[in-house]
PDB file of N, CA and C in Angstrom:
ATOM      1  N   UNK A   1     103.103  90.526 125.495  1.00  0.00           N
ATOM      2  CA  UNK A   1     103.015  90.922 124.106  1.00  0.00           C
ATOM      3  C   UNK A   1     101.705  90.370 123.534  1.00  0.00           C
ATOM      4  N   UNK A   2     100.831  91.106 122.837  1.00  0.00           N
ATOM      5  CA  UNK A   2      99.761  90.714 122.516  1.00  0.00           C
ATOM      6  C   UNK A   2      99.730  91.086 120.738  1.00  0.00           C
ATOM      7  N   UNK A   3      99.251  90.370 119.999  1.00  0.00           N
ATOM      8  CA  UNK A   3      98.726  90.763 118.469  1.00  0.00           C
ATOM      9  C   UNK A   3      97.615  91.136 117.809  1.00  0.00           C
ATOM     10  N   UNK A   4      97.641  92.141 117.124  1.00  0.00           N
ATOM     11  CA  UNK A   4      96.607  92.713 116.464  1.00  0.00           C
ATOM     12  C   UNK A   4      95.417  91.657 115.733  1.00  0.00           C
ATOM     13  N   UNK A   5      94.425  91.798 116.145  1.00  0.00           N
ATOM     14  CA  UNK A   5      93.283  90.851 115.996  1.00  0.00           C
ATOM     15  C   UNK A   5      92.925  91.468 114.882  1.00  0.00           C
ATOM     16  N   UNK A   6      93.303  92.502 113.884  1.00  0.00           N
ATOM     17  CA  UNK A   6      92.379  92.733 112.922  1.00  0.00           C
ATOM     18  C   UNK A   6      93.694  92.018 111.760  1.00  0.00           C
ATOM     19  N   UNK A   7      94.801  91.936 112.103  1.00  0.00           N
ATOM     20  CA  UNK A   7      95.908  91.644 111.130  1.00  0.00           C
ATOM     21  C   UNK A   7      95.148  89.706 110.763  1.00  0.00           C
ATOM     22  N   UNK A   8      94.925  89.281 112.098  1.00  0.00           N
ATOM     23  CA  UNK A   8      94.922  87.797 112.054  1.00  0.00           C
ATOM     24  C   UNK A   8      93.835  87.418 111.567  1.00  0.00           C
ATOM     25  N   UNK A   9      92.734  88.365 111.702  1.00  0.00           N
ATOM     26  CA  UNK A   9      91.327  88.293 110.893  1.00  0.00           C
ATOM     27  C   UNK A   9      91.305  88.182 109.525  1.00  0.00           C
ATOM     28  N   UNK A  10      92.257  88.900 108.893  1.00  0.00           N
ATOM     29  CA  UNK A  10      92.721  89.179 107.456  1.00  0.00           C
ATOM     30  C   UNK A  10      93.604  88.055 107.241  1.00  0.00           C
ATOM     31  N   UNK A  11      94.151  87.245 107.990  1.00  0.00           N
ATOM     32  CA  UNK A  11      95.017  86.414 107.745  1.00  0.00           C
ATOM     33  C   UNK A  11      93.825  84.919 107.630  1.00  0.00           C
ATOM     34  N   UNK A  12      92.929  85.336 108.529  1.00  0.00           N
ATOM     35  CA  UNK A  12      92.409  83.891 108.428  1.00  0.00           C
ATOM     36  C   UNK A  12      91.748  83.662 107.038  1.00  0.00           C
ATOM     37  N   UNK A  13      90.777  85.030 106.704  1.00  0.00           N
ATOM     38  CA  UNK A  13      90.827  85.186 105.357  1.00  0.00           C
ATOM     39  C   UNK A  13      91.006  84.462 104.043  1.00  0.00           C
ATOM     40  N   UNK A  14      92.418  84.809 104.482  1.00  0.00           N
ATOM     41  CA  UNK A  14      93.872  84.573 103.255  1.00  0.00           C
ATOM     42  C   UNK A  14      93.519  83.243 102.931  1.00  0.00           C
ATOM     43  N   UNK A  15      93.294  82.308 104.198  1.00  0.00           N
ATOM     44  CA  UNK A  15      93.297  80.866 104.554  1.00  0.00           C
ATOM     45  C   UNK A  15      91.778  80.273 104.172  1.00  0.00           C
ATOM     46  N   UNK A  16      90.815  81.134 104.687  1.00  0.00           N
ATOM     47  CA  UNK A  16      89.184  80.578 104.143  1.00  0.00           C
ATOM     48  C   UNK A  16      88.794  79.292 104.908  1.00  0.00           C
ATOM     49  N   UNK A  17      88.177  78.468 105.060  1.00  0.00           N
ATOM     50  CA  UNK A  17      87.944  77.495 105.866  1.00  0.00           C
ATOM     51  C   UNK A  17      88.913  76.006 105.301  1.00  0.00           C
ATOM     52  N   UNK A  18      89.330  75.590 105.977  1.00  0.00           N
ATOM     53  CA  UNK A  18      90.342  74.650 105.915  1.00  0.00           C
ATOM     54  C   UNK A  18      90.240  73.523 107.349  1.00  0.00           C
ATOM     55  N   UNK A  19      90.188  72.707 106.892  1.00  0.00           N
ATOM     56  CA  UNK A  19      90.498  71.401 108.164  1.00  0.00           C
ATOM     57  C   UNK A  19      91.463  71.264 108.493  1.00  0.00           C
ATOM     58  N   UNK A  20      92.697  71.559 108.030  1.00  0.00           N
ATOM     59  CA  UNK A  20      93.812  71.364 108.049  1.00  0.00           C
ATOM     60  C   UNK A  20      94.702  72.710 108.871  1.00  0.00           C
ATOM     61  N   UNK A  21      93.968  73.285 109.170  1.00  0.00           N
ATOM     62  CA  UNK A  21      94.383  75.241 109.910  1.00  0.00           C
ATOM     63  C   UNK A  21      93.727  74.990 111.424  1.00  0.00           C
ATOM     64  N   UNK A  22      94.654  75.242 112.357  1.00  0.00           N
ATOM     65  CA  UNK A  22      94.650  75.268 113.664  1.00  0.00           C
ATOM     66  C   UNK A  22      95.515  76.629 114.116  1.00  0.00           C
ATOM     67  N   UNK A  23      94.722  77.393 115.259  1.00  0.00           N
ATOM     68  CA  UNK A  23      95.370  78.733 115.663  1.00  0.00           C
ATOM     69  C   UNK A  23      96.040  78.047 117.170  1.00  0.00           C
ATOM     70  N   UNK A  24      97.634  78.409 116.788  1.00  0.00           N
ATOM     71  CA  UNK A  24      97.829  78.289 118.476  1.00  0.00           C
ATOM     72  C   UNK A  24      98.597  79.202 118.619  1.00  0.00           C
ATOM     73  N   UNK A  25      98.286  79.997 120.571  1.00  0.00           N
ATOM     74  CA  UNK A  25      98.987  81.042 120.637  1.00  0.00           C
ATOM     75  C   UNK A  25     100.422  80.837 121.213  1.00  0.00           C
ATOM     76  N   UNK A  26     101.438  81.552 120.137  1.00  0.00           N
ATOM     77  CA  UNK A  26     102.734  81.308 120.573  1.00  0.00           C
ATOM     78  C   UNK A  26     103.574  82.431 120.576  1.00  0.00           C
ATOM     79  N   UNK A  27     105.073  82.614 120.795  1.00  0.00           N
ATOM     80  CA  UNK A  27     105.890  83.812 120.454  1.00  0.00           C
ATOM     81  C   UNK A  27     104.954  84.896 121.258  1.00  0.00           C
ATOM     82  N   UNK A  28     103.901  85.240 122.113  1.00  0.00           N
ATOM     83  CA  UNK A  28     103.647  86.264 122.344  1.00  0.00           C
ATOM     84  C   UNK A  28     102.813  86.807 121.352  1.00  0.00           C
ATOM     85  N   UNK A  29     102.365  85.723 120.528  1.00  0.00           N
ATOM     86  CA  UNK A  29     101.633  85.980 119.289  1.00  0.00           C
ATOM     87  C   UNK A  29     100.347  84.919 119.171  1.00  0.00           C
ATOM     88  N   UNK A  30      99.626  85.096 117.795  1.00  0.00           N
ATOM     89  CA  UNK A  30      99.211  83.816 117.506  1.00  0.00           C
ATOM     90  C   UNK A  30      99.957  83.077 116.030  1.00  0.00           C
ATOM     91  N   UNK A  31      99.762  81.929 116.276  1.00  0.00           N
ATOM     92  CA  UNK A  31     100.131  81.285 115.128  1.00  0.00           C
ATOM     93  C   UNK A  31      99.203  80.207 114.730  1.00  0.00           C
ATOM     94  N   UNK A  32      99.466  80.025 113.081  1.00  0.00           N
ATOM     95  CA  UNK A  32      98.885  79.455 112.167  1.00  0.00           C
ATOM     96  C   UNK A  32      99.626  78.057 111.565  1.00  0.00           C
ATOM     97  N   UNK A  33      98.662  77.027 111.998  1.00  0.00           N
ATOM     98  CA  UNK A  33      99.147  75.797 111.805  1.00  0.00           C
ATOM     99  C   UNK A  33      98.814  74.846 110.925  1.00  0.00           C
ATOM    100  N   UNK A  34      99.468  74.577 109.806  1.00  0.00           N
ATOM    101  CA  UNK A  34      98.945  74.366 108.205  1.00  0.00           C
ATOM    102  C   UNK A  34      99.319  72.396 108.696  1.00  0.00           C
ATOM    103  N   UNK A  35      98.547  71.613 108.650  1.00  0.00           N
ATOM    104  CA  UNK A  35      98.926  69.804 109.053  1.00  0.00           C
ATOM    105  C   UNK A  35      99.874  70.016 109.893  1.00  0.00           C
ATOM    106  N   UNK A  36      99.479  70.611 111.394  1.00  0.00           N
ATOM    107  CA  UNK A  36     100.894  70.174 112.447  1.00  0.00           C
ATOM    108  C   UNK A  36     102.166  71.341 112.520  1.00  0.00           C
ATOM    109  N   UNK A  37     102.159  71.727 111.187  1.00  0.00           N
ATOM    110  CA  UNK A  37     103.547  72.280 110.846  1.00  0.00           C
ATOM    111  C   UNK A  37     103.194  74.175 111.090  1.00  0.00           C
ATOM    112  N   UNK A  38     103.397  75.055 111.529  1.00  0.00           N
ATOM    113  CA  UNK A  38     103.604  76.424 111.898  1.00  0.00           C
ATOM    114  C   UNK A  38     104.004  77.197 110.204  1.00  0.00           C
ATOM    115  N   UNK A  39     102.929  77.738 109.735  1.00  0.00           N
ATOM    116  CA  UNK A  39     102.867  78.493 108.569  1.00  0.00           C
ATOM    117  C   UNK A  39     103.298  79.446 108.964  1.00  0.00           C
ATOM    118  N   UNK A  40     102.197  80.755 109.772  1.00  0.00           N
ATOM    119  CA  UNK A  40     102.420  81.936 109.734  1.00  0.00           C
ATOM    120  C   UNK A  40     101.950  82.390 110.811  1.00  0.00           C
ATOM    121  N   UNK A  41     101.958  84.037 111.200  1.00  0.00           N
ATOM    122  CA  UNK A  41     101.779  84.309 112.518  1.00  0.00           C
ATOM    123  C   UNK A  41     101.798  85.389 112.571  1.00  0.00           C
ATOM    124  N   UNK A  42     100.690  85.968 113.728  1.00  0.00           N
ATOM    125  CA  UNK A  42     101.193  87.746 113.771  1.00  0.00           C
ATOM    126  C   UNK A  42     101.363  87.874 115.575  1.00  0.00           C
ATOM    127  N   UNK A  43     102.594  88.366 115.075  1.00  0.00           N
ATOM    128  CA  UNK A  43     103.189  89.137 116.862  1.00  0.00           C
ATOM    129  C   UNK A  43     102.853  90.612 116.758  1.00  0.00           C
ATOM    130  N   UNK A  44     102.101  91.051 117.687  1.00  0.00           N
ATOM    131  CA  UNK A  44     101.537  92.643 117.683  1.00  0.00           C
ATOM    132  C   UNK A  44     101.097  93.052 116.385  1.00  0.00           C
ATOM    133  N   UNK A  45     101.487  93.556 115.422  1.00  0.00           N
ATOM    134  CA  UNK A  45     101.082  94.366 114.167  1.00  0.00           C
ATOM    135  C   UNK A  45     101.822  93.717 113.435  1.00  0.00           C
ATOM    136  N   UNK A  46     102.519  92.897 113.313  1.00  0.00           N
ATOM    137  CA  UNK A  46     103.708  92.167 112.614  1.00  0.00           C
ATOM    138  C   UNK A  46     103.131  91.316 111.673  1.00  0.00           C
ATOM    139  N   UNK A  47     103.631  90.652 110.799  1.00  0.00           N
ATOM    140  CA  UNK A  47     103.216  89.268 109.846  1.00  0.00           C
ATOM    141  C   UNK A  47     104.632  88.140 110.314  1.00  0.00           C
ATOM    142  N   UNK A  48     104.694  86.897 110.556  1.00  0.00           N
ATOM    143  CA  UNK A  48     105.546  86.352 111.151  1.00  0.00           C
ATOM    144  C   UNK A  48     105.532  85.284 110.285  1.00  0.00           C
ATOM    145  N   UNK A  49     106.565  85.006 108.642  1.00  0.00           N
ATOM    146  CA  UNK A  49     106.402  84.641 107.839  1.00  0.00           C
ATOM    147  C   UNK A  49     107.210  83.053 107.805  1.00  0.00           C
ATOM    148  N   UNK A  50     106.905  81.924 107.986  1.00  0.00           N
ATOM    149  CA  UNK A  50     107.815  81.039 107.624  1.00  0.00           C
ATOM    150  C   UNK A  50     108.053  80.764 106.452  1.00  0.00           C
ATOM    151  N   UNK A  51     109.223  81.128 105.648  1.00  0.00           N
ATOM    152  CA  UNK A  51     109.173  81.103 104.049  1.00  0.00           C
ATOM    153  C   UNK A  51     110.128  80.055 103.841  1.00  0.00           C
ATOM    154  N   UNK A  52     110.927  79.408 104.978  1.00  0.00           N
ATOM    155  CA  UNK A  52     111.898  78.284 104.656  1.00  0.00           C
ATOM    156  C   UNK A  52     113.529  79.143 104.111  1.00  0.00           C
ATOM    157  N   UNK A  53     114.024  78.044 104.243  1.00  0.00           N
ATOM    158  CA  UNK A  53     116.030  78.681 104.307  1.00  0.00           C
ATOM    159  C   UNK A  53     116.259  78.981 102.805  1.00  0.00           C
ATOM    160  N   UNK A  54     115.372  78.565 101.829  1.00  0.00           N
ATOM    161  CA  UNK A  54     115.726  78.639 100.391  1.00  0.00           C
ATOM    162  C   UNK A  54     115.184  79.814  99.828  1.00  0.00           C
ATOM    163  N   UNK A  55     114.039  80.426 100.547  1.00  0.00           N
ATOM    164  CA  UNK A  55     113.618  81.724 100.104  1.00  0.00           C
ATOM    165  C   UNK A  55     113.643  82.860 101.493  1.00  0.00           C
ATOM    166  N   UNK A  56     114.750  82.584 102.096  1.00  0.00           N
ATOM    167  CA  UNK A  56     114.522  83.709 103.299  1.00  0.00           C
ATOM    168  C   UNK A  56     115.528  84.899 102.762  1.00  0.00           C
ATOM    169  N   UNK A  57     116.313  84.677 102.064  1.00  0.00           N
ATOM    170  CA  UNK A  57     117.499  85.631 101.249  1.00  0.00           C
ATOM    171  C   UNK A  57     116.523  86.489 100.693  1.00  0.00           C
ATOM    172  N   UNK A  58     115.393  85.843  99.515  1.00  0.00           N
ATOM    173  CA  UNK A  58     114.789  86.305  99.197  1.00  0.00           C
ATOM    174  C   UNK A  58     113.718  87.216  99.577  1.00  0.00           C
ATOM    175  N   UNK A  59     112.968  86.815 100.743  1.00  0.00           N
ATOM    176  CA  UNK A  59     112.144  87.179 101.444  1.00  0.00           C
ATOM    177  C   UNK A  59     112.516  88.505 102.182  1.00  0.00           C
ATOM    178  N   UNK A  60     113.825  88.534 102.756  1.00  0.00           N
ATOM    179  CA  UNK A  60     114.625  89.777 103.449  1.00  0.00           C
ATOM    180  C   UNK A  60     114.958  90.960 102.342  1.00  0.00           C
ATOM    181  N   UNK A  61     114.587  90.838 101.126  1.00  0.00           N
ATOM    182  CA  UNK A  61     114.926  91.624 100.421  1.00  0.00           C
ATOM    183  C   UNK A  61     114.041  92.582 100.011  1.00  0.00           C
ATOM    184  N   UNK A  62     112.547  92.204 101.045  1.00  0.00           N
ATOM    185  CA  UNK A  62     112.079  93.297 100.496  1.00  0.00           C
ATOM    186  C   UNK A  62     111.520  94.267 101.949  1.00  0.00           C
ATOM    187  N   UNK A  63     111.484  95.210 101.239  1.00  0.00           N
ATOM    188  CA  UNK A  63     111.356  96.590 102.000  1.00  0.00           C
ATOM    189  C   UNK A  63     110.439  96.446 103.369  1.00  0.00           C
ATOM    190  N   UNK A  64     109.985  95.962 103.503  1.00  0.00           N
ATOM    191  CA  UNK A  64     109.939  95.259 105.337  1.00  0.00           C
ATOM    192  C   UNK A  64     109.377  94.155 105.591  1.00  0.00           C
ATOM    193  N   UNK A  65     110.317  93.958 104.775  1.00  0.00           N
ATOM    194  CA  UNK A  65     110.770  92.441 106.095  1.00  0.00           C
ATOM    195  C   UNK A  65     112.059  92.855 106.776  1.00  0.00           C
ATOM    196  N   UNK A  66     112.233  91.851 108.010  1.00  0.00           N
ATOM    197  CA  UNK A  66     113.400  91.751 108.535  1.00  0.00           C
ATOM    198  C   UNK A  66     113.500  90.343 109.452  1.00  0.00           C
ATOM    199  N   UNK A  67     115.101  90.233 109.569  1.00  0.00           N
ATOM    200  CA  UNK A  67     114.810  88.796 110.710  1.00  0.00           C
ATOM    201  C   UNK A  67     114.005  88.897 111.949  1.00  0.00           C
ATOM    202  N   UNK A  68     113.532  87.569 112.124  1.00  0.00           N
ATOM    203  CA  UNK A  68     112.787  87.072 113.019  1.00  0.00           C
ATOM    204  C   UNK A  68     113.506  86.279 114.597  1.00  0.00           C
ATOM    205  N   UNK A  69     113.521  87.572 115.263  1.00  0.00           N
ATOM    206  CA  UNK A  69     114.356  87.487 116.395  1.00  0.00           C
ATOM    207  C   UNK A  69     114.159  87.330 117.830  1.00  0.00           C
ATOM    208  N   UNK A  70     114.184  86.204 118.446  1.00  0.00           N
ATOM    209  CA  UNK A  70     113.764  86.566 119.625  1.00  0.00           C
ATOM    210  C   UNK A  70     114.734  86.346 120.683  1.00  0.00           C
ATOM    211  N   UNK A  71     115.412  85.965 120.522  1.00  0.00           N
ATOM    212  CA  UNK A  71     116.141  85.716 121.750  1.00  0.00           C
ATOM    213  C   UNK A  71     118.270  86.085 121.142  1.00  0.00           C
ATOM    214  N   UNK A  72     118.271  87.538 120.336  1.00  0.00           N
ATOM    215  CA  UNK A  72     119.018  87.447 120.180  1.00  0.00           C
ATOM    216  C   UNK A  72     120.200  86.983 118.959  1.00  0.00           C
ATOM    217  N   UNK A  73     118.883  85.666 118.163  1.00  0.00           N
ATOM    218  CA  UNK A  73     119.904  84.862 117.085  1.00  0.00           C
ATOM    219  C   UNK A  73     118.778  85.080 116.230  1.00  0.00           C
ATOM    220  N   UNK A  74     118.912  85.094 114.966  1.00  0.00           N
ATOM    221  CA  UNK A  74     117.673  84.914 114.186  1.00  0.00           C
ATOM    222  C   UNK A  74     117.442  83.834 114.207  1.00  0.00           C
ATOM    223  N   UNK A  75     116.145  83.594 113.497  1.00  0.00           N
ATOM    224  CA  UNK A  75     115.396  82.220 112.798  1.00  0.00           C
ATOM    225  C   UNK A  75     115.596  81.898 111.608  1.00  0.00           C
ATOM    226  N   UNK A  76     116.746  81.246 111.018  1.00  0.00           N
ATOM    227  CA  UNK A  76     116.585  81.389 109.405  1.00  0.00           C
ATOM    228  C   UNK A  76     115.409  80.791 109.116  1.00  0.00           C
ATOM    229  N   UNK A  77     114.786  81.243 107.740  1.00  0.00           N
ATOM    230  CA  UNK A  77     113.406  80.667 107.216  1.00  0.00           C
ATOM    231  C   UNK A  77     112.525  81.165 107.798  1.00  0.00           C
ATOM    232  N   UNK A  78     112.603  81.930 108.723  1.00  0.00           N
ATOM    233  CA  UNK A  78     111.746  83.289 109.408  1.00  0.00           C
ATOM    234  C   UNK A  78     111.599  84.665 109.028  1.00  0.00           C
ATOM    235  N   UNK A  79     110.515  85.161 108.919  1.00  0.00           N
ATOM    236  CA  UNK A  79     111.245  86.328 108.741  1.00  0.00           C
ATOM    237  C   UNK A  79     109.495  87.371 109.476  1.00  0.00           C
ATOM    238  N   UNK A  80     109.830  88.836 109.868  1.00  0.00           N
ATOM    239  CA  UNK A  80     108.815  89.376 110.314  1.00  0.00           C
ATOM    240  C   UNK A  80     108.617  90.279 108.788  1.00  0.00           C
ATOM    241  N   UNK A  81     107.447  90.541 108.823  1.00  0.00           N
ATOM    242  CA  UNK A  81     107.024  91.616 107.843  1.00  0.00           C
ATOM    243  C   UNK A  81     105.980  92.976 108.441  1.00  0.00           C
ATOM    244  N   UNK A  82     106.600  94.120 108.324  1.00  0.00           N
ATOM    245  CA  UNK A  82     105.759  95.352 109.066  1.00  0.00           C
ATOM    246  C   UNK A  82     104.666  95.263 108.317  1.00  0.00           C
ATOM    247  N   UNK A  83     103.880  96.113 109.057  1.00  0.00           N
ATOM    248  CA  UNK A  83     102.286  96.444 108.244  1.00  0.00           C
ATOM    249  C   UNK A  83     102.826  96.828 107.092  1.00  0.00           C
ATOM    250  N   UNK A  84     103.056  97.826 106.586  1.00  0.00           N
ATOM    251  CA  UNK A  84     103.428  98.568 105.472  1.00  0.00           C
ATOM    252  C   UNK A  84     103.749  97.172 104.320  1.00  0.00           C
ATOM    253  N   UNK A  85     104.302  96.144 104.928  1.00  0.00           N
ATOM    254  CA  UNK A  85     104.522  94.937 103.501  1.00  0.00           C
ATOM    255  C   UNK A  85     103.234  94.219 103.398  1.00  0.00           C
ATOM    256  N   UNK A  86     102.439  94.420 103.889  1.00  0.00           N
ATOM    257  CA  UNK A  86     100.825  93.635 103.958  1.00  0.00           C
ATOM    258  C   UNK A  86      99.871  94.393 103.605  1.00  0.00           C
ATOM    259  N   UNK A  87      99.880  95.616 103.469  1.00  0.00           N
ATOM    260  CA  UNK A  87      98.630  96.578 103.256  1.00  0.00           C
ATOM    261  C   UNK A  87      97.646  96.110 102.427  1.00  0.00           C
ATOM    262  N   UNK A  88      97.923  95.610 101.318  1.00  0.00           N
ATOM    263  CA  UNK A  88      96.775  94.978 100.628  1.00  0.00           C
ATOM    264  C   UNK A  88      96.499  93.587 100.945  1.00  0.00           C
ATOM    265  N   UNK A  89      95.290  93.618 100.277  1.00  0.00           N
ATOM    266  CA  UNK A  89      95.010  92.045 100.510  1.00  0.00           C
ATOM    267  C   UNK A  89      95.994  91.245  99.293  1.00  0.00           C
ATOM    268  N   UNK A  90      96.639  91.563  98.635  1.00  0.00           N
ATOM    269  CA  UNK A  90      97.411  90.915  97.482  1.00  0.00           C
ATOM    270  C   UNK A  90      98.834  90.444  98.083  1.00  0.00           C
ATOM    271  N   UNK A  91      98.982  91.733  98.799  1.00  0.00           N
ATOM    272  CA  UNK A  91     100.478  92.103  99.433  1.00  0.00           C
ATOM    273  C   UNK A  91     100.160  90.600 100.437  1.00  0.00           C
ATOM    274  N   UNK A  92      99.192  90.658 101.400  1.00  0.00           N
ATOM    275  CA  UNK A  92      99.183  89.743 102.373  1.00  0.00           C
ATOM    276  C   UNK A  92      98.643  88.136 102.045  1.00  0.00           C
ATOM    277  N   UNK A  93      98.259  87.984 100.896  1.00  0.00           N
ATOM    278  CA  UNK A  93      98.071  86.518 100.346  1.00  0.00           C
ATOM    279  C   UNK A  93      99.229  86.205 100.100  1.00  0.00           C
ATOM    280  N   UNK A  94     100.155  86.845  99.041  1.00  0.00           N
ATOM    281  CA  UNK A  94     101.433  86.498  98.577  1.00  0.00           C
ATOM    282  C   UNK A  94     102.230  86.104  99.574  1.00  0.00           C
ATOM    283  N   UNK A  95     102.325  86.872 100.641  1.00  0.00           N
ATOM    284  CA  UNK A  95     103.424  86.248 101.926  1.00  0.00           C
ATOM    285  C   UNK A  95     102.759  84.875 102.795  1.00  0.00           C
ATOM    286  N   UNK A  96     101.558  84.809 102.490  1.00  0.00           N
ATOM    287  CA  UNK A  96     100.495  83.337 103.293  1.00  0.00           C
ATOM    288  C   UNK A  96     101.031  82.743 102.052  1.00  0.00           C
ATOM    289  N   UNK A  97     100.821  82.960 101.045  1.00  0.00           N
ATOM    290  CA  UNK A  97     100.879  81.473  99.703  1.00  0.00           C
ATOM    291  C   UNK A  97     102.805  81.270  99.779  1.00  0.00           C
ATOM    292  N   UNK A  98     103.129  81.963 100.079  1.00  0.00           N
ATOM    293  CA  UNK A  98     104.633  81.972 100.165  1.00  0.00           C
ATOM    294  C   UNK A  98     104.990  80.651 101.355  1.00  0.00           C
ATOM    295  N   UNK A  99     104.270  81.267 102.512  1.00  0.00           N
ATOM    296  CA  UNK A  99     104.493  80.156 103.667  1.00  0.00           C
ATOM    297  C   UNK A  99     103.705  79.229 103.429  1.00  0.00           C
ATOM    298  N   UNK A 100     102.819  78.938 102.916  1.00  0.00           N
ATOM    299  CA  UNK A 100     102.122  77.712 102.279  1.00  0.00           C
ATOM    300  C   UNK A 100     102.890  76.737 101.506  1.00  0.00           C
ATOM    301  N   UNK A 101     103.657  77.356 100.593  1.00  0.00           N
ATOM    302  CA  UNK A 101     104.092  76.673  99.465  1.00  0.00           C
ATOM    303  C   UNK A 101     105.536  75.904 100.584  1.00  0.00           C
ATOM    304  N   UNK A 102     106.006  76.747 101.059  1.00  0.00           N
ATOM    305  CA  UNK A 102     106.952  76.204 102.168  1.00  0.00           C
ATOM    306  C   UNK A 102     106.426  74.809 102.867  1.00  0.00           C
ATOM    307  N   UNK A 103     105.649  75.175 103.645  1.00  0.00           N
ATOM    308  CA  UNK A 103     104.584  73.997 104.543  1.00  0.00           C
ATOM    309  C   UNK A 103     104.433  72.824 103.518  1.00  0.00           C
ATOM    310  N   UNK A 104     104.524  72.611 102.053  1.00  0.00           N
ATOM    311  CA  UNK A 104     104.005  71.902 101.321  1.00  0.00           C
ATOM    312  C   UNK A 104     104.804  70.578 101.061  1.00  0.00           C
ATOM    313  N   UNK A 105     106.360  71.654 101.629  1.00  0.00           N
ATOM    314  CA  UNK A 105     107.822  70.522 100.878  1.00  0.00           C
ATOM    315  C   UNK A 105     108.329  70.003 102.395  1.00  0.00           C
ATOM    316  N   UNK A 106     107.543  69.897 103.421  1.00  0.00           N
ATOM    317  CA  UNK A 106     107.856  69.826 104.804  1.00  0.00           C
ATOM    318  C   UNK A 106     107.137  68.188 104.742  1.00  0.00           C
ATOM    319  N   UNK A 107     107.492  67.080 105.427  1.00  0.00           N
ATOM    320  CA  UNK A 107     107.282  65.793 105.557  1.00  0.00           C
ATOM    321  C   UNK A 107     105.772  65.951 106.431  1.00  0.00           C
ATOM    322  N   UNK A 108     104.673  64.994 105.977  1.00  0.00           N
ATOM    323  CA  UNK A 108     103.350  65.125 106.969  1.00  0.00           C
ATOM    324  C   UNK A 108     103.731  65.056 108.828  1.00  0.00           C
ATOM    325  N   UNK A 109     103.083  65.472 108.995  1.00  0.00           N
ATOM    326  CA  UNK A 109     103.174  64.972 110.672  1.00  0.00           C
ATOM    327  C   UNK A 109     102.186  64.142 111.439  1.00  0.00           C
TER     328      UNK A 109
END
């Protein structure tokens, strides 16, 4: 499984230069690592959102997203988002500042 390099380009973007942002490739994807802790991520064309257990109700409620599944069980506090929920650059900051704000209430590492 490989991910769209133009999704993660736009994602790094989102992010701008930061000391604190490390790419490691995981899930068959890459992922985005905000102090240690796994922000966000794109698997193939996907957005791979960590929004945390308090806003994933929320997060699933909109028109594509869905759980974040790999082996069968979901991930609560996961969630995938299709292209179609990222198209803009507004659409795709909001779901990075979303997993940001998550990453924020998480203990340093």
């Amino acid at each position: 499984m490989a991910y769209e390099e133009t999704v993660a380009q736009r994602v790094r973007e989102v992010f701008g230069e930061r000391p604190d942002l490390v790419e490691k490739k995981m899930f068959g994807g890459i992922a985005f690592m905000l102090s240690g802790h796994m922000c966000c991520g794109v698997v193939e064309d996907r957005l791979m959102a960590r929004v945390g257990p308090h806003q994933y109700e929320e997060a699933l409620a909109h028109a594509h997203a869905h759980e974040m599944d790999f082996t069968g069980k979901s991930l609560k506090g996961f969630v995938f988002v299709a292209p179609e929920g990222f198209a803009t650059d507004a659409e795709l900051e909001s779901w990075v500042c979303s997993c940001e704000d998550f990453i924020r209430t998480l203990p340093p590492k």
